[in-house]
Structure formats: C-alpha cells, structure tokens
PDB file of N, CA and C in Angstrom:
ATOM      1  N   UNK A   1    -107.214 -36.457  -6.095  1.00  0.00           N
ATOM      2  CA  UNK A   1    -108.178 -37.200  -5.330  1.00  0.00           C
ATOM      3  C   UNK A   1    -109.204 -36.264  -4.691  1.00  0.00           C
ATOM      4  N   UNK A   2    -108.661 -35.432  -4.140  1.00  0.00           N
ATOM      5  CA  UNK A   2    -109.469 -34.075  -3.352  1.00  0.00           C
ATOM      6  C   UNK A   2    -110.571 -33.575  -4.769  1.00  0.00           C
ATOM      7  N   UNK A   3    -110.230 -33.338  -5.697  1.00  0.00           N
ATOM      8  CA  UNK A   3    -111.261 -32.355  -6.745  1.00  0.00           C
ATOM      9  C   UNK A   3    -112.388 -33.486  -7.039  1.00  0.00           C
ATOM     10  N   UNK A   4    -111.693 -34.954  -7.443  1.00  0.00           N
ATOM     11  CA  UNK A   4    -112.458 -35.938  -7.476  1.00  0.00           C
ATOM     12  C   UNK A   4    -113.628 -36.032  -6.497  1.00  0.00           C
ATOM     13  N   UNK A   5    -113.262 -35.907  -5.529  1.00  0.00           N
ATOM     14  CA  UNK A   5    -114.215 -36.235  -4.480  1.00  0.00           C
ATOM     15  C   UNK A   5    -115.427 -34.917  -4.215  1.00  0.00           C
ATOM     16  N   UNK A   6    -114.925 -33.942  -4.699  1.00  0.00           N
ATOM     17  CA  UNK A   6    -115.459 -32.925  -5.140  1.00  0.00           C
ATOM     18  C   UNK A   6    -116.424 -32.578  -5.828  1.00  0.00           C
ATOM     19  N   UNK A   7    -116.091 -33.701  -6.987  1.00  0.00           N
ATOM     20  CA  UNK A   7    -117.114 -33.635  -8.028  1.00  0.00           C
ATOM     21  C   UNK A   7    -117.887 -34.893  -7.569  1.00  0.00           C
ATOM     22  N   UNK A   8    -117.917 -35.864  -7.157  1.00  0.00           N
ATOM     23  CA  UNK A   8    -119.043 -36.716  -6.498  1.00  0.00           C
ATOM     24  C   UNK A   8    -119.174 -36.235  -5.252  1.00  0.00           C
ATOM     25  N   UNK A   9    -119.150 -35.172  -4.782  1.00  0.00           N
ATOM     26  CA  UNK A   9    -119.728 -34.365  -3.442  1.00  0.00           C
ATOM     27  C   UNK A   9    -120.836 -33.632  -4.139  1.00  0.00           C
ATOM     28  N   UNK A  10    -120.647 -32.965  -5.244  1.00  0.00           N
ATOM     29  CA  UNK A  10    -121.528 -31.417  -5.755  1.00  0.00           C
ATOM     30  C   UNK A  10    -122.079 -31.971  -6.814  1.00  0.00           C
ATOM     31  N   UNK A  11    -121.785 -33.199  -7.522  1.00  0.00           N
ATOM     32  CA  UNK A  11    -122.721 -33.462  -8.770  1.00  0.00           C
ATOM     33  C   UNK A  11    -122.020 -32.989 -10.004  1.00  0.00           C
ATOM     34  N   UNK A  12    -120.908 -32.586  -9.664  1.00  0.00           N
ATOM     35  CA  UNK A  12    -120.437 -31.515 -10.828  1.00  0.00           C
ATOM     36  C   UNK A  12    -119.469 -32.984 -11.630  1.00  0.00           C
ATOM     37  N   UNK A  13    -120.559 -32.820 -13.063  1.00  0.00           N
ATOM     38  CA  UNK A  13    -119.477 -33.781 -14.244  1.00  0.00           C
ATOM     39  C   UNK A  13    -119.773 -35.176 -13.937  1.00  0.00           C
ATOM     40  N   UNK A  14    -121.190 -35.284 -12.771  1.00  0.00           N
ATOM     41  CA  UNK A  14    -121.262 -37.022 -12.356  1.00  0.00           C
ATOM     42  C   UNK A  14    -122.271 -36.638 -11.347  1.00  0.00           C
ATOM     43  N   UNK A  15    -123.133 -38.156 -11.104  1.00  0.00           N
ATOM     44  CA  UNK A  15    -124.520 -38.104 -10.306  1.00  0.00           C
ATOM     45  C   UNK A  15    -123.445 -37.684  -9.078  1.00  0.00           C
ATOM     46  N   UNK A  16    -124.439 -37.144  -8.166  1.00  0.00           N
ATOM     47  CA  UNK A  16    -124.134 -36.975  -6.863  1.00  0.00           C
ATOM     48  C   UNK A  16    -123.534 -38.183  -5.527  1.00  0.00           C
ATOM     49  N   UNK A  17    -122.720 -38.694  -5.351  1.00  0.00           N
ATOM     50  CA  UNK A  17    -122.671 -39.764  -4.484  1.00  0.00           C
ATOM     51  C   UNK A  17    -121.558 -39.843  -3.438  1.00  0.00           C
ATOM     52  N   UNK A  18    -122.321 -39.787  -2.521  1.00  0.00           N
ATOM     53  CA  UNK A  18    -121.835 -39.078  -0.736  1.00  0.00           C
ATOM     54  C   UNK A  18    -120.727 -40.369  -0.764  1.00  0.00           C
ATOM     55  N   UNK A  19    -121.117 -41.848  -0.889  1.00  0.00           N
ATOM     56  CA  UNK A  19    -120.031 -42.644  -0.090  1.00  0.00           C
ATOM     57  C   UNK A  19    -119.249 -42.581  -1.146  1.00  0.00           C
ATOM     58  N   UNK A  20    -119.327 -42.158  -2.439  1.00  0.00           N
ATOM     59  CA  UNK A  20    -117.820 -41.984  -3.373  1.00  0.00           C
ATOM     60  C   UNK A  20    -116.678 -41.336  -2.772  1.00  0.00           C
ATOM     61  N   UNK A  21    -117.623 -39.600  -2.495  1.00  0.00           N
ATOM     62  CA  UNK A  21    -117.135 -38.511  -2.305  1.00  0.00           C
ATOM     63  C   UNK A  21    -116.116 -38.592  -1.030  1.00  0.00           C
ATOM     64  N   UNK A  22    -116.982 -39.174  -0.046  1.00  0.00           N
ATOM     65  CA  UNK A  22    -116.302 -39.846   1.228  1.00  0.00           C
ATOM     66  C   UNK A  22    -115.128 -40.437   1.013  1.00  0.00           C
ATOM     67  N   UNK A  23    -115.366 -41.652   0.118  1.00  0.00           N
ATOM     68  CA  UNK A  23    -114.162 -41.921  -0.258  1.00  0.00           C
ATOM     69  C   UNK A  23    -112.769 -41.743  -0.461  1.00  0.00           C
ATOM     70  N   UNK A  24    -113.321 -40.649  -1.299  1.00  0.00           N
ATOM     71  CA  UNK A  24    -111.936 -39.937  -1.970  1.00  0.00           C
ATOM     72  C   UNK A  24    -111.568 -38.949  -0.901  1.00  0.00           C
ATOM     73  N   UNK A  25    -112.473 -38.104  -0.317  1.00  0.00           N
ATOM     74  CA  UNK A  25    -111.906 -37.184   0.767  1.00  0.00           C
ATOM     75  C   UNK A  25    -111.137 -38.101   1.580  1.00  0.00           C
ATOM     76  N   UNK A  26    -111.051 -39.051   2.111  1.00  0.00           N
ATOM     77  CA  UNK A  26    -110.732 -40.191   3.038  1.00  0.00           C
ATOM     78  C   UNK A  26    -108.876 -40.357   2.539  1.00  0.00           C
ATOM     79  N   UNK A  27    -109.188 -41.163   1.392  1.00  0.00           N
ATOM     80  CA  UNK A  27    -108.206 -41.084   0.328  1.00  0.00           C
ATOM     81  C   UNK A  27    -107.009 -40.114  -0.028  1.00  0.00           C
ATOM     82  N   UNK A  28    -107.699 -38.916   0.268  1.00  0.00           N
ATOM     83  CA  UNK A  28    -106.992 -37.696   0.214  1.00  0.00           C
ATOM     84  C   UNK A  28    -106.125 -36.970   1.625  1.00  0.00           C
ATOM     85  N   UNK A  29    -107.250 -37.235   2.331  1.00  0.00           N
ATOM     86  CA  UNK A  29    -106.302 -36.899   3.679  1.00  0.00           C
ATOM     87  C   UNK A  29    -105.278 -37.988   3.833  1.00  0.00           C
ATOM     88  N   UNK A  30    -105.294 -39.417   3.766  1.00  0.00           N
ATOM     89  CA  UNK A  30    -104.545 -40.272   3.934  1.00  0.00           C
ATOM     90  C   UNK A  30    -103.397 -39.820   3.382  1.00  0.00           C
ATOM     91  N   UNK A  31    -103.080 -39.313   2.321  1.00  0.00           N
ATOM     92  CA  UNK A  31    -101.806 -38.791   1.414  1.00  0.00           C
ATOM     93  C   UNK A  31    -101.733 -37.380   2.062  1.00  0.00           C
ATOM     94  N   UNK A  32    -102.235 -36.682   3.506  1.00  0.00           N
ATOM     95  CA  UNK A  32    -101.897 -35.366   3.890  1.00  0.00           C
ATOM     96  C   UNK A  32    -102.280 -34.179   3.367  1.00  0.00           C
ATOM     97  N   UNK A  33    -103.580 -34.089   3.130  1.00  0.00           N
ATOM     98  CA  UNK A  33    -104.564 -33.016   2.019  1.00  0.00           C
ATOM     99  C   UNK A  33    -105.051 -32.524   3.309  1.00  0.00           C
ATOM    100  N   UNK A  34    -105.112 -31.308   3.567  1.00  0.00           N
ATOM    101  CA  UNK A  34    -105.501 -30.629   5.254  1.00  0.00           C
ATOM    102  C   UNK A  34    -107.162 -30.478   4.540  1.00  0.00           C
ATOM    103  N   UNK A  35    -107.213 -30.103   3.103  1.00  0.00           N
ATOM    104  CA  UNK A  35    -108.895 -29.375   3.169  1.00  0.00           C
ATOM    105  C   UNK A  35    -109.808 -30.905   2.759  1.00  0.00           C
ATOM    106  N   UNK A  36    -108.866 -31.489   2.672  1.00  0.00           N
ATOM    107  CA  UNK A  36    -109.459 -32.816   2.918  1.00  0.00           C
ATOM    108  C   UNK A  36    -109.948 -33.671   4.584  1.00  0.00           C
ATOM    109  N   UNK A  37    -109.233 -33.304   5.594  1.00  0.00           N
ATOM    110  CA  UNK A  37    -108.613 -33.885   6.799  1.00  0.00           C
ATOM    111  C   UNK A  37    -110.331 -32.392   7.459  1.00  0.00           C
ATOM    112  N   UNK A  38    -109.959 -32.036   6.854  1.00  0.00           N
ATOM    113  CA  UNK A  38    -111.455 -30.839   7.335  1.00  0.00           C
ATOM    114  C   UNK A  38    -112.114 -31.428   6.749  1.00  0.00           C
ATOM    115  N   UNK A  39    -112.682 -31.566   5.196  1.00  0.00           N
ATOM    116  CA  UNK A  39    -114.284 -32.127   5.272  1.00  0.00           C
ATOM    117  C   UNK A  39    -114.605 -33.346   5.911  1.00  0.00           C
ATOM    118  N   UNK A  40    -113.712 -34.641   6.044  1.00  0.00           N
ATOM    119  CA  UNK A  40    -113.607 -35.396   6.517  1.00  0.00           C
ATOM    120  C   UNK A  40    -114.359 -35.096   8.549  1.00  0.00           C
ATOM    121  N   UNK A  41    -113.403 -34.591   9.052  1.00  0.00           N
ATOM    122  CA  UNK A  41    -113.917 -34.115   9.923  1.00  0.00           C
ATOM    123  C   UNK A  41    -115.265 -33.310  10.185  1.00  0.00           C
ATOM    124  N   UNK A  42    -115.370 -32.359   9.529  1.00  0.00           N
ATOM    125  CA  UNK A  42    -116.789 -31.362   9.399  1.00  0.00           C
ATOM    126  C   UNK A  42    -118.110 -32.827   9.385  1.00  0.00           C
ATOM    127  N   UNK A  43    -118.049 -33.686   8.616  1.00  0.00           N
ATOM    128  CA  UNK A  43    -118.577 -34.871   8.328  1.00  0.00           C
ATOM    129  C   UNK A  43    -119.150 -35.928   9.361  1.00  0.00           C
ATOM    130  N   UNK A  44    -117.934 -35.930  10.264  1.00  0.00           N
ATOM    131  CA  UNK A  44    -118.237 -36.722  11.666  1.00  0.00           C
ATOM    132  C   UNK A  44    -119.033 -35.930  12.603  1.00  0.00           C
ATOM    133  N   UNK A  45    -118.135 -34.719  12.481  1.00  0.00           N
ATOM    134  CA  UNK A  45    -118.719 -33.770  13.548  1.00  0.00           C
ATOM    135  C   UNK A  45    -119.915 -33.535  13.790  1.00  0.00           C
ATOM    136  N   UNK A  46    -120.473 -33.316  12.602  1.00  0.00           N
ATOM    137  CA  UNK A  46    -121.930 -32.903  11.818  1.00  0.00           C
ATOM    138  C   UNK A  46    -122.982 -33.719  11.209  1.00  0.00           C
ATOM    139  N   UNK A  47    -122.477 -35.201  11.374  1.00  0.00           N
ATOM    140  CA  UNK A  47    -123.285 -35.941  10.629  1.00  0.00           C
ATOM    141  C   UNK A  47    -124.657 -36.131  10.902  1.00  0.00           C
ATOM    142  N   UNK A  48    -124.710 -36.218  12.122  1.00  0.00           N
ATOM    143  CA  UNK A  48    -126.271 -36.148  12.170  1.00  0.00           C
ATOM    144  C   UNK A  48    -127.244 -35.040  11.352  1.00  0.00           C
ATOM    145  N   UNK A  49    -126.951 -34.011  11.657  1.00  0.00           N
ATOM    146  CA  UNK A  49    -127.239 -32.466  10.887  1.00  0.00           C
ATOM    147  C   UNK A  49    -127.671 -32.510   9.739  1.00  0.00           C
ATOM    148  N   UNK A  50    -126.358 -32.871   9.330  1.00  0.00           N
ATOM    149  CA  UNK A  50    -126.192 -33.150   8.053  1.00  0.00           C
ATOM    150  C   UNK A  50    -126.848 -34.213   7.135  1.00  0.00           C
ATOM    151  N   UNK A  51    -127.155 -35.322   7.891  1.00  0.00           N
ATOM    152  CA  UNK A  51    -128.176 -36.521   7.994  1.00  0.00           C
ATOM    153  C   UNK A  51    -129.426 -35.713   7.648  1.00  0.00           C
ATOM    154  N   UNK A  52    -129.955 -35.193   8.664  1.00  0.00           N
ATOM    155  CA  UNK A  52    -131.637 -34.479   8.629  1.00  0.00           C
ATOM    156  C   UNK A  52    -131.669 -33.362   7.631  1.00  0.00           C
ATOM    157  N   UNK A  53    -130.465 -32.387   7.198  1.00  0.00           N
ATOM    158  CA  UNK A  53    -130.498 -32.003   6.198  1.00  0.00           C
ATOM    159  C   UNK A  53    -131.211 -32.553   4.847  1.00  0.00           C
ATOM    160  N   UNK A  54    -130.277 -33.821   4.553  1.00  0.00           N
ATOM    161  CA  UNK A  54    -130.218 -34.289   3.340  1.00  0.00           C
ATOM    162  C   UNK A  54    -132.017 -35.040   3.335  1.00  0.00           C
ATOM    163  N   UNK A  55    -132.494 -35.730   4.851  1.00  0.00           N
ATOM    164  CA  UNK A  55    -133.557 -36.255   4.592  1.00  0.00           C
ATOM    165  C   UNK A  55    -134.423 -35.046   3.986  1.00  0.00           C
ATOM    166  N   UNK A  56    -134.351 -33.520   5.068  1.00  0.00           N
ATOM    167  CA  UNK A  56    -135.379 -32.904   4.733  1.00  0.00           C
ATOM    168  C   UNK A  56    -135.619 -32.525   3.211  1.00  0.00           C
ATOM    169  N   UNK A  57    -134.345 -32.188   2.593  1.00  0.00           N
ATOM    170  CA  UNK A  57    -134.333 -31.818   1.488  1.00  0.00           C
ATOM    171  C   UNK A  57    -134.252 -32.309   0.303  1.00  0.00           C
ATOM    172  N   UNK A  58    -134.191 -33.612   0.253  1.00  0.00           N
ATOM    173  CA  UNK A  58    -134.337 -34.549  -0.802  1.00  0.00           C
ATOM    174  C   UNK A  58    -133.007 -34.772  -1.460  1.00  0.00           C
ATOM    175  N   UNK A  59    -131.689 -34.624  -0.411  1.00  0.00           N
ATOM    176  CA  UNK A  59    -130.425 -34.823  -1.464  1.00  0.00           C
ATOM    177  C   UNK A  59    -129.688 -35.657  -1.007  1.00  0.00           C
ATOM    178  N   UNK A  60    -129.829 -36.602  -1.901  1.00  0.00           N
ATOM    179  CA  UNK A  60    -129.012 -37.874  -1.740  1.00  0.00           C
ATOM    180  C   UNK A  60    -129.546 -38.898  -1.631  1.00  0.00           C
ATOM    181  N   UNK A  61    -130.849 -38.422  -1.496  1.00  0.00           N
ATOM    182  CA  UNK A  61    -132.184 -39.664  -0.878  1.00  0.00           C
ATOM    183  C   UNK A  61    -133.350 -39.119  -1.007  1.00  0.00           C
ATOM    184  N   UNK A  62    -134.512 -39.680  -1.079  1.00  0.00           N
ATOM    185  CA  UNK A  62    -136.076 -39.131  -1.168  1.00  0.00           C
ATOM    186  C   UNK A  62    -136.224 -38.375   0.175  1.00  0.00           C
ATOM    187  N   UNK A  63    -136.869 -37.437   0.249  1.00  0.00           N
ATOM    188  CA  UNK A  63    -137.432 -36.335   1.243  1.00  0.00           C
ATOM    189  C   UNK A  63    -138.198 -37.642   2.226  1.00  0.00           C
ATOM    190  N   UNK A  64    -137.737 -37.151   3.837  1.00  0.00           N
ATOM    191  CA  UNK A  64    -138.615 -37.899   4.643  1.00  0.00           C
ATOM    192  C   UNK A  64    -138.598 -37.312   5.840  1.00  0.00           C
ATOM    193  N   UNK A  65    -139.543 -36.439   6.043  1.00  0.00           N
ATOM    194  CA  UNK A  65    -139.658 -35.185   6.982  1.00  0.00           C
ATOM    195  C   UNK A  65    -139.330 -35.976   8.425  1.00  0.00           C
ATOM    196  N   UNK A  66    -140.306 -37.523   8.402  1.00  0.00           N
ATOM    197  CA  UNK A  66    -140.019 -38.125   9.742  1.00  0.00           C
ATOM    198  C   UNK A  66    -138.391 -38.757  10.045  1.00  0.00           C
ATOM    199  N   UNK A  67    -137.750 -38.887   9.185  1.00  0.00           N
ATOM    200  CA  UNK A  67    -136.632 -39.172   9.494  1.00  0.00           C
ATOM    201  C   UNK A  67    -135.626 -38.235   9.774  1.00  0.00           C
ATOM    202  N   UNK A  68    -135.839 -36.816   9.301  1.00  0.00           N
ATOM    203  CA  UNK A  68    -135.604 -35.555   8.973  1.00  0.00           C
ATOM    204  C   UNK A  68    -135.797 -35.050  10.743  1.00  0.00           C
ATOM    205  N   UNK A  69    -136.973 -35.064  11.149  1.00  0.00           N
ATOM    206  CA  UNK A  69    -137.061 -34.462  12.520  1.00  0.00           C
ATOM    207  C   UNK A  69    -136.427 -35.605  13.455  1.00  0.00           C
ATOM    208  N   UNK A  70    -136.183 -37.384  13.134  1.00  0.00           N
ATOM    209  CA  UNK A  70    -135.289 -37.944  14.052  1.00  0.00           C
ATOM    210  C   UNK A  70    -133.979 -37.039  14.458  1.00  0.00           C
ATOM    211  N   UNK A  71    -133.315 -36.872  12.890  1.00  0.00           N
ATOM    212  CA  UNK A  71    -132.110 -36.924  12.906  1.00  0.00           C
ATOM    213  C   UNK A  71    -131.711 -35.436  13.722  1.00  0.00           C
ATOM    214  N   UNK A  72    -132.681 -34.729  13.395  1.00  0.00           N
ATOM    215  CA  UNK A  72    -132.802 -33.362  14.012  1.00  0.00           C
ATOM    216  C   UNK A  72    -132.548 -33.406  15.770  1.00  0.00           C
ATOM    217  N   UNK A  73    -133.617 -33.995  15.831  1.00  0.00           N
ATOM    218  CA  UNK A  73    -133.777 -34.411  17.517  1.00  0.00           C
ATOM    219  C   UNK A  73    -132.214 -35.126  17.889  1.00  0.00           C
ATOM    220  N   UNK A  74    -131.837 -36.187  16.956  1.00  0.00           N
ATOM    221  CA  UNK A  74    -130.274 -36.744  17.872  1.00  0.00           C
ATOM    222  C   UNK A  74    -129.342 -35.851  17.573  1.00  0.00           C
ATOM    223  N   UNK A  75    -129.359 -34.699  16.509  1.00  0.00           N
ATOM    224  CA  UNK A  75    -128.263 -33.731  16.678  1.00  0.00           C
ATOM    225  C   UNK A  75    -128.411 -32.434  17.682  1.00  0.00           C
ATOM    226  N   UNK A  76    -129.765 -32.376  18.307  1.00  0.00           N
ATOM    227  CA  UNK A  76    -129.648 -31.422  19.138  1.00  0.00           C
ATOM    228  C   UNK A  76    -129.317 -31.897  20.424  1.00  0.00           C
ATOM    229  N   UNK A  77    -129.714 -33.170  20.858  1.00  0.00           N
ATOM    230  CA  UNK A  77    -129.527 -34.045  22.042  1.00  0.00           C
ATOM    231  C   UNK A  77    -127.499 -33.850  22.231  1.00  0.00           C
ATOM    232  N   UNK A  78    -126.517 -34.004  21.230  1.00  0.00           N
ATOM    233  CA  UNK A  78    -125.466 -33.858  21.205  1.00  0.00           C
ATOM    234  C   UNK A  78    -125.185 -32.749  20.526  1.00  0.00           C
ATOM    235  N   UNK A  79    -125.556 -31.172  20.812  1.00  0.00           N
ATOM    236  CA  UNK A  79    -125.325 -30.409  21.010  1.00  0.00           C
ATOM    237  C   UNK A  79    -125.171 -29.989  19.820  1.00  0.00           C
ATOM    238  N   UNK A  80    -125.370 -30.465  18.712  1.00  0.00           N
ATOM    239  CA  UNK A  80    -124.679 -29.666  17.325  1.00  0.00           C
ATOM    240  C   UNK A  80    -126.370 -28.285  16.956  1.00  0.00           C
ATOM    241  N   UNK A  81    -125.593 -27.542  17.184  1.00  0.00           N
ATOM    242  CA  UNK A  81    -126.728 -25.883  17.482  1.00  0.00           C
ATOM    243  C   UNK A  81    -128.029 -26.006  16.280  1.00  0.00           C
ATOM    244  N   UNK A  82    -127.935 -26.663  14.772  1.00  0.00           N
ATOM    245  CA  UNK A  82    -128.605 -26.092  13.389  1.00  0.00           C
ATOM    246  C   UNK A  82    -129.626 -27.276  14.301  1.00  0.00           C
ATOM    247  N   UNK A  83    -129.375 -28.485  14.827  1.00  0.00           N
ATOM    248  CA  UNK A  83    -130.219 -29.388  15.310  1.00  0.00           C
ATOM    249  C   UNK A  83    -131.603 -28.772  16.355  1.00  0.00           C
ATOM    250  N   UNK A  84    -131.361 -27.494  17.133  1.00  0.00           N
ATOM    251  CA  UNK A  84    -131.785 -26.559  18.060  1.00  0.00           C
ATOM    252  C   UNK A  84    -132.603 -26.168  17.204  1.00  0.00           C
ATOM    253  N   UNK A  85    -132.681 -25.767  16.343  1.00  0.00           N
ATOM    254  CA  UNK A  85    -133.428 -24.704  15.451  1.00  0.00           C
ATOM    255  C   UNK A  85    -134.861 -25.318  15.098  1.00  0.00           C
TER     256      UNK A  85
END
C-alpha cells in the first residue's frame, strides 16, 4: 500500500494524484506503516506550504501565483517557517 501510494505521490508508473496517494498513505498507516504515519503527518503539518508550493509551481494543478501567495500568507500566520520566506 505504502509503494502504491508512492507511485501516485511521484508520478512514477501513473499520472500524479495527491488524493490517491493520500489515500493509500492513510491506508497504510492504518495497518501500522510508521513511514507512512510520517507522510501522513508531514501532510497536515505542512499543508498549507505545501498548498502554495504546488499552486506556485504548477503540480497538481495550474500555476496561480495569487493563490500561491494566499496560501503562503496562512502558512506563515501559523508559523510553518518556508511560509516566512
């Protein structure tokens, strides 16, 4: 389940698709997968970030600089540091 989710995390062997990938990481910790129970987590922790990431850079979704500097702005407001930058 973990490699699965892996490969719809990175694109590798299949389009790219976050709520698959989610999925299966989800899936995986449920059955006690720790590097699962981490991305899972890293995910919540970071989502905003990670949000303005993906707008700025066009992955996962079309590039949208203004949604890109929202998401930026609510991850620095809750402290996550790459949001600061």
């Amino acid at each position: 389940m973990f490699n699965l989710a892996k490969c719809y995390h990175g694109g590798n062997g299949t389009e790219n698709n976050f709520e698959e990938a989610f999925y299966w990481y989800q899936k995986s910790a449920e059955n006690g997968y720790t590097y699962a129970m981490f991305n899972l987590a890293y995910s919540y922790s970071n989502g905003e970030g990670n949000l303005a990431k993906c707008y700025k850079n066009g992955k996962g979704t079309e590039k949208n600089f203004e949604k890109a500097f929202y998401w930026y702005q609510k991850s620095a407001e809750n402290s996550y540091t790459y949001g600061n930058v």
